[in-house]
Protein backbone atom coordinates (compact mmCIF):
# COMPACT_ATOMS: atom_id res chain seq x y z
CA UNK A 1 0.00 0.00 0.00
CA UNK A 2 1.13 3.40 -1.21
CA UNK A 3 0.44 6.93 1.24
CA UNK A 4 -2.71 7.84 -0.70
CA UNK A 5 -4.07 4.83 -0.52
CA UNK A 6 -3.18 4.52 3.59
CA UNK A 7 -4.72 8.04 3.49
CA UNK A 8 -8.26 6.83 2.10
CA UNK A 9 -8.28 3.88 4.01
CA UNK A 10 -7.60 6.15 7.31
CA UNK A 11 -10.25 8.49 6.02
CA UNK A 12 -12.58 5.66 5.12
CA UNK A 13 -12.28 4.40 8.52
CA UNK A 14 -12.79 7.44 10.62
CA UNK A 15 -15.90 8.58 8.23
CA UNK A 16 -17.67 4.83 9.53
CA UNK A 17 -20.65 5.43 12.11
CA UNK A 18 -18.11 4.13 15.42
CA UNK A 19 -19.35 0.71 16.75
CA UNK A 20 -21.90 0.44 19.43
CA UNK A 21 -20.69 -0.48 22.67
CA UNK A 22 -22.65 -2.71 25.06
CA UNK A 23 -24.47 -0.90 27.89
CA UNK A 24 -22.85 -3.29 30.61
CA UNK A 25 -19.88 -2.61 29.45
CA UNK A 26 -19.12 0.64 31.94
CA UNK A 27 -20.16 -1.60 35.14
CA UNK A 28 -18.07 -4.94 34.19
CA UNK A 29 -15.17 -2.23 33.65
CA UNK A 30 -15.46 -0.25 37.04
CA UNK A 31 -16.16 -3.99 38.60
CA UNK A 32 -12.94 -5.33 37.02
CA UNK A 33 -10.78 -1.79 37.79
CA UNK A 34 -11.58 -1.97 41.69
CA UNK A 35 -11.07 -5.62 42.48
CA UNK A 36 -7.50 -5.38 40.76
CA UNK A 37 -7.59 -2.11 42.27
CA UNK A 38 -8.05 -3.90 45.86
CA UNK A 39 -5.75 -6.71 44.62
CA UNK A 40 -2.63 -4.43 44.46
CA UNK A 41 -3.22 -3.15 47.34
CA UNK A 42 -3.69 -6.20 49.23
CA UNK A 43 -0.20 -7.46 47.73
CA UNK A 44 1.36 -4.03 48.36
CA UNK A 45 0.30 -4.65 52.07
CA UNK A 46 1.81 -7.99 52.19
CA UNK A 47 5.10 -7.21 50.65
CA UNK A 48 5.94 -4.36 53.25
CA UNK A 49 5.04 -6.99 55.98
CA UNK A 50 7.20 -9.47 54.74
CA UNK A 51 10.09 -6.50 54.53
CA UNK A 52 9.27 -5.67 57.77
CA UNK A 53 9.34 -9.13 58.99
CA UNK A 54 12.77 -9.77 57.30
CA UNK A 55 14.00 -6.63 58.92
CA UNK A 56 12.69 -8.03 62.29
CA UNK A 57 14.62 -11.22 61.91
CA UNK A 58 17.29 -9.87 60.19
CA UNK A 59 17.64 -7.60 63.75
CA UNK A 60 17.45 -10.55 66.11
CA UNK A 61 19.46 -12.70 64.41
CA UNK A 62 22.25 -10.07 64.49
CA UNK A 63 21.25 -8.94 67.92
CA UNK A 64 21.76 -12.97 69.02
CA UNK A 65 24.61 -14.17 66.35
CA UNK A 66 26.66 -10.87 66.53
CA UNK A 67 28.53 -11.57 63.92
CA UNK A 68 30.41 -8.09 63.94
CA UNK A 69 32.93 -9.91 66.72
CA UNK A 70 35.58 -11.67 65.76
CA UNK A 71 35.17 -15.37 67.13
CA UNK A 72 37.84 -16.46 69.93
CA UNK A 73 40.70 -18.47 68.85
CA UNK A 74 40.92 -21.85 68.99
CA UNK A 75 44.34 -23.13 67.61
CA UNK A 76 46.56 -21.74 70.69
CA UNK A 77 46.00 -22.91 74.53
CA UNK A 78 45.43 -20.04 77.01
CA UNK A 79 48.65 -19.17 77.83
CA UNK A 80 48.22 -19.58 82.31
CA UNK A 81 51.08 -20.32 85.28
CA UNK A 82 53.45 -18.37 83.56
């Protein structure tokens, strides 16, 4: 297909009477929108609780494990009676 005749088709196509659209069609689209709406939510919710949750244990394991101090040795024998 050549420009004019992409033009004429285009033309052709916007001159058409636009398709009828079902009267139900508004409610089954609002329905739809707010239960993924509520859906999102719901799993934005539970994703910051399981950060939060991870954070928590994160926390307490550190808190218990404290793995910031360097563990005693144990290849030498306390050095005692000198």
């Amino acid at each position: 297909m050549n420009l004019p005749e992409r033009e004429a088709n285009v033309r052709r196509l916007l001159e058409q009477k636009p398709p009828t659209v079902p009267p139900d069609l508004y409610a089954d689209a609002v329905r739809r929108g707010s239960r993924m709406l509520r859906r999102r939510t719901l799993a934005r919710r539970v994703m910051w609780l399981l950060l939060f949750a991870a954070a928590v244990a994160f926390v307490v394991w550190a808190s218990v494990a404290r793995p910031w101090v360097e563990p005693p040795s144990q290849t030498t024998p306390p050095l005692t009676g000198w």
